[in-house]
PDB file of N, CA and C in Angstrom:
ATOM      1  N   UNK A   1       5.921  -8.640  -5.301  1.00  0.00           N
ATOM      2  CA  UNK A   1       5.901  -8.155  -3.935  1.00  0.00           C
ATOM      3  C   UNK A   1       5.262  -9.181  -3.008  1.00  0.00           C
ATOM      4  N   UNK A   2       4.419  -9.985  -3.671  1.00  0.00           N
ATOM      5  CA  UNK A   2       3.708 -10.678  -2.652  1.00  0.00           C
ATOM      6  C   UNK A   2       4.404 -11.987  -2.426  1.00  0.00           C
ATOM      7  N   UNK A   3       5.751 -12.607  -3.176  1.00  0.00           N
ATOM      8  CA  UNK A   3       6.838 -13.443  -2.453  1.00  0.00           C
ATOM      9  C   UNK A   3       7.577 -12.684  -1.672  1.00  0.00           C
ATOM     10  N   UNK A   4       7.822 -11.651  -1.914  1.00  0.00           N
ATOM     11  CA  UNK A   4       8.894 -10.478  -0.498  1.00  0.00           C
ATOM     12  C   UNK A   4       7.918 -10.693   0.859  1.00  0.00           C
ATOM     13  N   UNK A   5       6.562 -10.613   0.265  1.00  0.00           N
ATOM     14  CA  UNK A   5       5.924 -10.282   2.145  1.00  0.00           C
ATOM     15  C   UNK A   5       5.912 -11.829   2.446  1.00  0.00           C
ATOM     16  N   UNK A   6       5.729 -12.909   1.650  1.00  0.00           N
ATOM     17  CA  UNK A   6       5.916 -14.148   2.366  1.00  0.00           C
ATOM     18  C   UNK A   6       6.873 -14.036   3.561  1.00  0.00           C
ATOM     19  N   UNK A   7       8.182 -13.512   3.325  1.00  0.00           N
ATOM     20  CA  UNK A   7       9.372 -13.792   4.285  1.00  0.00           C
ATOM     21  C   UNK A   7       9.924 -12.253   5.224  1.00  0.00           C
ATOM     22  N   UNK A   8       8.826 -11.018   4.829  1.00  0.00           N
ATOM     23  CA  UNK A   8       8.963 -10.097   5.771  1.00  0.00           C
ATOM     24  C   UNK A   8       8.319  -8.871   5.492  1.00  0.00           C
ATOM     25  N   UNK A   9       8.320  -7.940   6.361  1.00  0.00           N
ATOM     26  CA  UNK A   9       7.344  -6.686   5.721  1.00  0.00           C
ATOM     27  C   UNK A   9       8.479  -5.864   4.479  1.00  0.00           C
ATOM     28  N   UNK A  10       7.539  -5.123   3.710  1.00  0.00           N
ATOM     29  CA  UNK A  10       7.947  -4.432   2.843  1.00  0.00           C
ATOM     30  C   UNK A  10       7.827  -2.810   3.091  1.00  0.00           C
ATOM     31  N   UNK A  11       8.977  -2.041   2.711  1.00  0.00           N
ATOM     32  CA  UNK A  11       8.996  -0.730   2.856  1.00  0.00           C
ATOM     33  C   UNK A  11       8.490   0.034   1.147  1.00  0.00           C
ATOM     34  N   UNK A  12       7.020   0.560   1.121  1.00  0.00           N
ATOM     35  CA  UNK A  12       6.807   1.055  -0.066  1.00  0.00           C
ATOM     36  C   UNK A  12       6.569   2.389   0.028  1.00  0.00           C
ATOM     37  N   UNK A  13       6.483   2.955  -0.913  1.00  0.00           N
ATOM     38  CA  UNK A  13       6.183   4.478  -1.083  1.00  0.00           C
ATOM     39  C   UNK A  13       4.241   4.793  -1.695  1.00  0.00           C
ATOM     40  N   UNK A  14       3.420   5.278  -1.135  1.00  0.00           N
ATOM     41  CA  UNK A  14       2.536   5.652  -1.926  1.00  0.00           C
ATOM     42  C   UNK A  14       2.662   7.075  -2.494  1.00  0.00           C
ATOM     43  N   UNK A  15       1.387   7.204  -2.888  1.00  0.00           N
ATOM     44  CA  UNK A  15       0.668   8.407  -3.697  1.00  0.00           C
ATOM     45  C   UNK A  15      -0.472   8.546  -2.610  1.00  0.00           C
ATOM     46  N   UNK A  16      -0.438   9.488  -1.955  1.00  0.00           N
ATOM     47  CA  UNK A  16      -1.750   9.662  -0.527  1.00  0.00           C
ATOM     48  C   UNK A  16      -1.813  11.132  -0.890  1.00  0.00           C
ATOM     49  N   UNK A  17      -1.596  11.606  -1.554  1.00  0.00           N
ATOM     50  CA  UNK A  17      -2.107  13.609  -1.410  1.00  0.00           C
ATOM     51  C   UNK A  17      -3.670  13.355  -1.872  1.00  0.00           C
ATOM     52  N   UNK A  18      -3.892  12.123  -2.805  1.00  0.00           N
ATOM     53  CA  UNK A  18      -5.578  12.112  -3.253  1.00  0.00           C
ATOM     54  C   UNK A  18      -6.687  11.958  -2.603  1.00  0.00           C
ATOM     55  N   UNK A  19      -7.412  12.702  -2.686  1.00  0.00           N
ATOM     56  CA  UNK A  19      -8.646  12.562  -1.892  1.00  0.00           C
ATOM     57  C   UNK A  19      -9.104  11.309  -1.518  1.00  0.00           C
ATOM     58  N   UNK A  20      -9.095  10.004  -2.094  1.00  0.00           N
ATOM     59  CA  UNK A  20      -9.400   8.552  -1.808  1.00  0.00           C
ATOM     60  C   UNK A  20      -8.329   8.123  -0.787  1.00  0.00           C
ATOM     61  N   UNK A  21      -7.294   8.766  -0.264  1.00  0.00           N
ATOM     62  CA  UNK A  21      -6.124   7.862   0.734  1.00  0.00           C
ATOM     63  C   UNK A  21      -6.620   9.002   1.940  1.00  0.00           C
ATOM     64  N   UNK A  22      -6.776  10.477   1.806  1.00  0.00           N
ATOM     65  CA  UNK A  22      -6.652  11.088   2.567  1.00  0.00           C
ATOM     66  C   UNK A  22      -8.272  10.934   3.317  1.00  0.00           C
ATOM     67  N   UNK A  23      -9.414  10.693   2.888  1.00  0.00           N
ATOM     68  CA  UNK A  23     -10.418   9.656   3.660  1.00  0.00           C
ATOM     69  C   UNK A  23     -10.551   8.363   3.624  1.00  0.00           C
ATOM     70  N   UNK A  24      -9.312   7.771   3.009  1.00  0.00           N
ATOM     71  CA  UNK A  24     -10.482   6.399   3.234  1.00  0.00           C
ATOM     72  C   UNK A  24     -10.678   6.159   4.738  1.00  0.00           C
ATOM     73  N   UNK A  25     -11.658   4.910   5.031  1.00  0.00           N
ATOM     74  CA  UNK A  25     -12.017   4.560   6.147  1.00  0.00           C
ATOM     75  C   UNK A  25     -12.188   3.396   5.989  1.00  0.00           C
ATOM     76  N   UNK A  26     -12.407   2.121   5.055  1.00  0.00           N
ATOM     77  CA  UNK A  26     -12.456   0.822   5.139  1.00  0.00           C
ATOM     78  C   UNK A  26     -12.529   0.117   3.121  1.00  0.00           C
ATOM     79  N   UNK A  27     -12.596  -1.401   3.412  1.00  0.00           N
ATOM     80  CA  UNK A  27     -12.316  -1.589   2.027  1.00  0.00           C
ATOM     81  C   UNK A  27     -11.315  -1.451   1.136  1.00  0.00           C
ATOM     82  N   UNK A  28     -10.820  -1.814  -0.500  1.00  0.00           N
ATOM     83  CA  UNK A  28      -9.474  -1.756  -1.000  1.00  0.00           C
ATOM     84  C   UNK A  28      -9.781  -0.871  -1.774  1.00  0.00           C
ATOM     85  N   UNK A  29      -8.633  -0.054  -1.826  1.00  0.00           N
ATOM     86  CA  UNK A  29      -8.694   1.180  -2.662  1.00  0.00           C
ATOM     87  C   UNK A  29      -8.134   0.411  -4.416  1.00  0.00           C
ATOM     88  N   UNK A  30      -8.845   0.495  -5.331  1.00  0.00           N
ATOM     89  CA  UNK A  30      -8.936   0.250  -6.599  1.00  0.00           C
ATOM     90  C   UNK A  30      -8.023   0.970  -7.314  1.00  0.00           C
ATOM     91  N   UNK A  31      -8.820   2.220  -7.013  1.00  0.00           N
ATOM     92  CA  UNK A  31      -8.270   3.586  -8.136  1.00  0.00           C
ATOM     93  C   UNK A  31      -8.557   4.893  -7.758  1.00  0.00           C
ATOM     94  N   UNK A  32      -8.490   5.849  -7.971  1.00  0.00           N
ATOM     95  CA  UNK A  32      -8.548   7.271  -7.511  1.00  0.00           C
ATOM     96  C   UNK A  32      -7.353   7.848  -7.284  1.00  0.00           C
ATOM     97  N   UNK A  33      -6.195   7.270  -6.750  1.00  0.00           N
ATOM     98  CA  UNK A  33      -4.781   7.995  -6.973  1.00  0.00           C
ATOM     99  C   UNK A  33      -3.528   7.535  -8.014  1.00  0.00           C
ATOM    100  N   UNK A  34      -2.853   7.922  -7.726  1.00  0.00           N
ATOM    101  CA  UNK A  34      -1.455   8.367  -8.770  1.00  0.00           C
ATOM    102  C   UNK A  34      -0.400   7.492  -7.945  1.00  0.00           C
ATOM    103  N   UNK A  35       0.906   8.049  -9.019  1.00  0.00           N
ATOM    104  CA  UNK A  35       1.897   7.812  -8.678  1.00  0.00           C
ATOM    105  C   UNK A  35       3.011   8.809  -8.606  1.00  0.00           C
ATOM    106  N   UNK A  36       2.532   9.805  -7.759  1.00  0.00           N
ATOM    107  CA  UNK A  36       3.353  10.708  -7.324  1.00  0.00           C
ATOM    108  C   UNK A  36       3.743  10.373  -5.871  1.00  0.00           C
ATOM    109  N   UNK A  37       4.937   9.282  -5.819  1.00  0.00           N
ATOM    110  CA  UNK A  37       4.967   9.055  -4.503  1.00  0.00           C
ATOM    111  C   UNK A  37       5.857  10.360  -3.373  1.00  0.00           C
ATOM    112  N   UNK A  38       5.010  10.320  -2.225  1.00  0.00           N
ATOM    113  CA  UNK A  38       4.760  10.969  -1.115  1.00  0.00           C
ATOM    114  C   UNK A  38       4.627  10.830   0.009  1.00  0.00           C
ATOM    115  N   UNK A  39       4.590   9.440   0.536  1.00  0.00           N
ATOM    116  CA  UNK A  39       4.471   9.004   1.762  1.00  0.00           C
ATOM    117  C   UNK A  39       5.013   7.559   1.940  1.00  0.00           C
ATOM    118  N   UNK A  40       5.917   7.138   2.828  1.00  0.00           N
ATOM    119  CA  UNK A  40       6.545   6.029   2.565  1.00  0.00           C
ATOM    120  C   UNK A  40       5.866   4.903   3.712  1.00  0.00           C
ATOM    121  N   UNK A  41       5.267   3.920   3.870  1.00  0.00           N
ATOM    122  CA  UNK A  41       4.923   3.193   4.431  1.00  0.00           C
ATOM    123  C   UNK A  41       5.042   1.566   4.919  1.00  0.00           C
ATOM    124  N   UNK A  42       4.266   0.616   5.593  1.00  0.00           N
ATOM    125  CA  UNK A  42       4.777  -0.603   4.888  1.00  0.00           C
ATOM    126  C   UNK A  42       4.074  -1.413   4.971  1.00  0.00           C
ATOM    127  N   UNK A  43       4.171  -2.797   4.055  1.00  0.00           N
ATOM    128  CA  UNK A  43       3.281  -3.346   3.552  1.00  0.00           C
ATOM    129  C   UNK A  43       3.846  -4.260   4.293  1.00  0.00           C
ATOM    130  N   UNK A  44       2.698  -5.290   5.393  1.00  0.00           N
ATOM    131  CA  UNK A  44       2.653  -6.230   5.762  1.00  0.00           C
ATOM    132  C   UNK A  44       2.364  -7.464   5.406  1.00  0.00           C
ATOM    133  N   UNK A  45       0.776  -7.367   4.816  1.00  0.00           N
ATOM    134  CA  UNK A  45       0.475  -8.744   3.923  1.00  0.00           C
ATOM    135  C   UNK A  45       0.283  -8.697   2.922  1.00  0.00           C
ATOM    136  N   UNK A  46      -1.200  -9.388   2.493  1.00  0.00           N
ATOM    137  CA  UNK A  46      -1.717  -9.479   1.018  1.00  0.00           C
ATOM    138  C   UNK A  46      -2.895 -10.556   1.210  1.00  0.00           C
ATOM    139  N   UNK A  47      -3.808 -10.234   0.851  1.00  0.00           N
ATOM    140  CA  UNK A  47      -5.260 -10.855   0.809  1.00  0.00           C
ATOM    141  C   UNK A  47      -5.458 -11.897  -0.770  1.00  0.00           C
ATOM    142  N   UNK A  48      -6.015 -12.220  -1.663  1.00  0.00           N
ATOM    143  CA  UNK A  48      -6.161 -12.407  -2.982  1.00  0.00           C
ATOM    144  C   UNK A  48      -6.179 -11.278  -3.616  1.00  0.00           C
ATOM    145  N   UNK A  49      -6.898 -10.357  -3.049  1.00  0.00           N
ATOM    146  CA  UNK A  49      -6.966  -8.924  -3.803  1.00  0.00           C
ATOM    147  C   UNK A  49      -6.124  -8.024  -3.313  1.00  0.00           C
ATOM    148  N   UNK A  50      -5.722  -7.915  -2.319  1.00  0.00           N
ATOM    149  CA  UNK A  50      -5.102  -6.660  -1.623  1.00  0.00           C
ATOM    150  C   UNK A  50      -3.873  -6.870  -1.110  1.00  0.00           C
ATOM    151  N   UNK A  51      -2.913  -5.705  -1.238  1.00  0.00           N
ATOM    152  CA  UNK A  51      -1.953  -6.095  -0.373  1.00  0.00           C
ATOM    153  C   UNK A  51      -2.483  -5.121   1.213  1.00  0.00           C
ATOM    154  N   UNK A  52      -1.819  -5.269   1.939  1.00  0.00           N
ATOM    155  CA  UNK A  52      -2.349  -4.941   3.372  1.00  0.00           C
ATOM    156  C   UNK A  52      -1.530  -3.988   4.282  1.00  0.00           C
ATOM    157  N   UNK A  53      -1.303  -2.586   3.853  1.00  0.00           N
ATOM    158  CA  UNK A  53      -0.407  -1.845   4.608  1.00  0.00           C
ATOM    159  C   UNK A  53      -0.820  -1.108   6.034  1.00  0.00           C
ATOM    160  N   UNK A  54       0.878  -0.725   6.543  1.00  0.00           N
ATOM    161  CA  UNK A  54       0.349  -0.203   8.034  1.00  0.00           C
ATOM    162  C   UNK A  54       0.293   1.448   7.842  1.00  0.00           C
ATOM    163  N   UNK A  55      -0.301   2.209   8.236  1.00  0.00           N
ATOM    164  CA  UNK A  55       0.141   3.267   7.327  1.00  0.00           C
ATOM    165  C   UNK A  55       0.879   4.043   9.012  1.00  0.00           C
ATOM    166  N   UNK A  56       1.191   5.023   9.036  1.00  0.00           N
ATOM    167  CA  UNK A  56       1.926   6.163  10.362  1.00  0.00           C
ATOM    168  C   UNK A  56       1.214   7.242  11.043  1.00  0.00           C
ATOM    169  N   UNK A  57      -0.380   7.410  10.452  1.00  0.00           N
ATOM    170  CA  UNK A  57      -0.869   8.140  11.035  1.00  0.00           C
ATOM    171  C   UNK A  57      -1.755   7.571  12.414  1.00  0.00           C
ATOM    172  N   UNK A  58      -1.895   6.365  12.911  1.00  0.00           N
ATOM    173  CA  UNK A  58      -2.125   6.331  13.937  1.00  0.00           C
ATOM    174  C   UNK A  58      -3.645   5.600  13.714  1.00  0.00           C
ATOM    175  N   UNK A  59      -3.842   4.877  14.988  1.00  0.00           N
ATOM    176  CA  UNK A  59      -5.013   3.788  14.608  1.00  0.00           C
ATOM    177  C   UNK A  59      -6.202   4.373  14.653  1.00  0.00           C
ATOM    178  N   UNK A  60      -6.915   5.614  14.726  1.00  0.00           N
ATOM    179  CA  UNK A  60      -8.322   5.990  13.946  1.00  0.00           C
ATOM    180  C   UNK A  60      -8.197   6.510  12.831  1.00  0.00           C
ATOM    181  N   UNK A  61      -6.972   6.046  12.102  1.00  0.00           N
ATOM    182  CA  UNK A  61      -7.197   6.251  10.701  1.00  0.00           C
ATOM    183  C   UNK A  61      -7.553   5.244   9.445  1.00  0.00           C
ATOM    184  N   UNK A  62      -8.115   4.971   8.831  1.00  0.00           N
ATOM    185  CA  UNK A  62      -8.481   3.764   7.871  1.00  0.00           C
ATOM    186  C   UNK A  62      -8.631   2.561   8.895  1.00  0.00           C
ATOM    187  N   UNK A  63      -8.409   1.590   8.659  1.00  0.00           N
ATOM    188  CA  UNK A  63      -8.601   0.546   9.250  1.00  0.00           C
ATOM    189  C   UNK A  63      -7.914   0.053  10.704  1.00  0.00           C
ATOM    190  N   UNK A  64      -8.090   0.800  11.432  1.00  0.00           N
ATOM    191  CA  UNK A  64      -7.448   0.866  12.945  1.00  0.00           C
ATOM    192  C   UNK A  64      -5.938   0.752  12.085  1.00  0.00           C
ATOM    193  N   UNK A  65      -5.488   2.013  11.446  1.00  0.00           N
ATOM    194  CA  UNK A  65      -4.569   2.268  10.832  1.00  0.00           C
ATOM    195  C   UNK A  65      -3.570   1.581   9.731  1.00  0.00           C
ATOM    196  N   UNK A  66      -4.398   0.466   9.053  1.00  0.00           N
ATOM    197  CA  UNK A  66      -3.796  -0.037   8.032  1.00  0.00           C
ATOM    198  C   UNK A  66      -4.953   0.353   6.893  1.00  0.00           C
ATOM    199  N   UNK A  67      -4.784  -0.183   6.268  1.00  0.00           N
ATOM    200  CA  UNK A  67      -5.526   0.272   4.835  1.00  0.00           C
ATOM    201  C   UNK A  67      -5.111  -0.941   3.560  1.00  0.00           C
ATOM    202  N   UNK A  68      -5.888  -1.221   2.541  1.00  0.00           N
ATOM    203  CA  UNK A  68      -6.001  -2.283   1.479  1.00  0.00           C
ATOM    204  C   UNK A  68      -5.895  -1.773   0.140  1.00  0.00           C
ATOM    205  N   UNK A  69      -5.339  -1.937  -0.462  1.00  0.00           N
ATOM    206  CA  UNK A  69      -4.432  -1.500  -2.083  1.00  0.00           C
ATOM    207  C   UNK A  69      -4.782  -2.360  -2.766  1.00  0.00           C
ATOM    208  N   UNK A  70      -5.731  -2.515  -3.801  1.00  0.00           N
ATOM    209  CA  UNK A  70      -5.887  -3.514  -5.198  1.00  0.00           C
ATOM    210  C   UNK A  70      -4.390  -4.024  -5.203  1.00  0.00           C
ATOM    211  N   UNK A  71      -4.427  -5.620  -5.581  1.00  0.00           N
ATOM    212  CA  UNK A  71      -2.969  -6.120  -6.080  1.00  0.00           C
ATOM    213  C   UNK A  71      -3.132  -6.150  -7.845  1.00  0.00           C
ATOM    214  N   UNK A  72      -4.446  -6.121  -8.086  1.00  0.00           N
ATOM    215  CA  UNK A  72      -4.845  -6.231  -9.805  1.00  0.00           C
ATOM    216  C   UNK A  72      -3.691  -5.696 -10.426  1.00  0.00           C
ATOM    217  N   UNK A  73      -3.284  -4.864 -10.594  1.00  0.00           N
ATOM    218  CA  UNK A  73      -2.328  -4.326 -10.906  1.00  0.00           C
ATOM    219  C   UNK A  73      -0.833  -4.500 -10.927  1.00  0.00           C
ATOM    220  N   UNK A  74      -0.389  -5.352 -11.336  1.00  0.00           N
ATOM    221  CA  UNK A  74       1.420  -6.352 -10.809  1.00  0.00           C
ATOM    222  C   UNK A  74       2.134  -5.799 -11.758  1.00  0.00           C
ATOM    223  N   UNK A  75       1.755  -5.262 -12.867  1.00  0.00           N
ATOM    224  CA  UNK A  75       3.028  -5.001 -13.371  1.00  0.00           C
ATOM    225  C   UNK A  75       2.836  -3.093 -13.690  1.00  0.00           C
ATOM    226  N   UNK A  76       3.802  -2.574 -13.749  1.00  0.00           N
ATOM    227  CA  UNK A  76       3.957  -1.137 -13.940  1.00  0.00           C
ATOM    228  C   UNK A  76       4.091  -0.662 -12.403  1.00  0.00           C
ATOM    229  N   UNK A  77       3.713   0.678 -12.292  1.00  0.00           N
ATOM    230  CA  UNK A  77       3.732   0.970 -10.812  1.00  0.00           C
ATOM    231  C   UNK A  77       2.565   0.509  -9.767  1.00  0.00           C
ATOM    232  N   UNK A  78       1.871  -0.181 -10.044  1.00  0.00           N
ATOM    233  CA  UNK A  78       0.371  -0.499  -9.307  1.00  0.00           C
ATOM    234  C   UNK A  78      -0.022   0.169  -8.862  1.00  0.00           C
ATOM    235  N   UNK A  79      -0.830   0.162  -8.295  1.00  0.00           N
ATOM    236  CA  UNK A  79      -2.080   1.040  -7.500  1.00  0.00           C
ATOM    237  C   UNK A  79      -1.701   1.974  -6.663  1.00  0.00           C
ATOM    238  N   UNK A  80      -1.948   3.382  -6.492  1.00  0.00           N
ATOM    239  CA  UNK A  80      -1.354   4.300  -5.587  1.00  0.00           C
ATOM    240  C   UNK A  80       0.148   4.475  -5.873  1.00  0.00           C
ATOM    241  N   UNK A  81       0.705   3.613  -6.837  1.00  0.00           N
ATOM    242  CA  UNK A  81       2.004   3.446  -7.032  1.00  0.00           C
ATOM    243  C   UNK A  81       2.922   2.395  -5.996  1.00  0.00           C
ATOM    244  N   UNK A  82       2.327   1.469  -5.603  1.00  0.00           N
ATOM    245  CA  UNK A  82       2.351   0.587  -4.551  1.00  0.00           C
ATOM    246  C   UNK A  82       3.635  -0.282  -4.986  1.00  0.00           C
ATOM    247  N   UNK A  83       3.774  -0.517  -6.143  1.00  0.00           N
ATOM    248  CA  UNK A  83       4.839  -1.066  -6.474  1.00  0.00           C
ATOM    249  C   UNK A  83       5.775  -0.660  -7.215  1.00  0.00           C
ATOM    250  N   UNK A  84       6.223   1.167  -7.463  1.00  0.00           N
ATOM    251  CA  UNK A  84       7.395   1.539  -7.935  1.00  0.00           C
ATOM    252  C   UNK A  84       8.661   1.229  -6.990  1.00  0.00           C
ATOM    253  N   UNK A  85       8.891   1.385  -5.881  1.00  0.00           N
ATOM    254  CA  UNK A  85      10.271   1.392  -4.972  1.00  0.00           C
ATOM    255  C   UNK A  85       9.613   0.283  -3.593  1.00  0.00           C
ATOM    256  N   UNK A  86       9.368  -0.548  -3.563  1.00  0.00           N
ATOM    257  CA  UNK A  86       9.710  -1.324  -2.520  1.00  0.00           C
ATOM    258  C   UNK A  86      10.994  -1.766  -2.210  1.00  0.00           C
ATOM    259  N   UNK A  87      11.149  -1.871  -0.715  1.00  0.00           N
ATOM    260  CA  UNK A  87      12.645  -2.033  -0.146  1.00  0.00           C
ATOM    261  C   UNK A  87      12.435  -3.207   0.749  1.00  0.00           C
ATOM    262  N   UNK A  88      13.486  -4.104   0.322  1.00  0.00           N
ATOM    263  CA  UNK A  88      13.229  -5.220   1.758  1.00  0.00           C
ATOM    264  C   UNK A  88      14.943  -6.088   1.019  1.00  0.00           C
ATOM    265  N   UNK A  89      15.149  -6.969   1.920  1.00  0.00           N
ATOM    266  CA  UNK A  89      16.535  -7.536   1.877  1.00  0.00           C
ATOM    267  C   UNK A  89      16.347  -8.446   1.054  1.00  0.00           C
ATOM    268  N   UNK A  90      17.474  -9.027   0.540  1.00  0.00           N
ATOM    269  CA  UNK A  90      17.760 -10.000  -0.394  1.00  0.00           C
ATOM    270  C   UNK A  90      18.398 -11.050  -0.209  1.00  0.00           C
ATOM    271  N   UNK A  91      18.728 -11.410   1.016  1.00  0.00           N
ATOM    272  CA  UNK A  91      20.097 -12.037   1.660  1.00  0.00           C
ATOM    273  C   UNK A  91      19.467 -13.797   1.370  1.00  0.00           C
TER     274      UNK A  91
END
């Protein structure tokens, strides 16, 4: 995922019904949710550790409305499920 955001944003799905997405407020979320995806969002960058999404609820939410996802996780569904269904072009 993190050569897709080199060349544009990414459309992913999380897992947010868990108590750790539905407060966070700053910092990368590690662990505490699943992969029951539920909310579709999108991922703009990526830090060394994090990838860097925008989320839809509006900027007093998490990080003037983006929020940070462990990348530790690359293979299987990652974190929150961050990397089962990403969508972006192939052209």
């Amino acid at each position: 995922m993190a050569l897709a955001l080199t060349q544009q944003p990414v459309s992913i799905c999380l897992d947010c019904a868990r108590r750790v997405f539905q407060h966070y407020s700053s910092g990368v979320i590690k662990r505490g949710c699943g992969t029951s995806l539920d909310h579709c969002v999108l991922a703009v960058g990526y830090t060394d550790d994090a990838y860097i999404i925008k989320n839809s609820w509006g900027e007093t939410w998490g990080e003037n409305g983006y929020l940070r996802v462990a990348k530790h996780n690359e293979n299987g569904p990652g974190v929150c499920g961050v990397l089962e269904v990403p969508a972006y072009p192939t052209y």
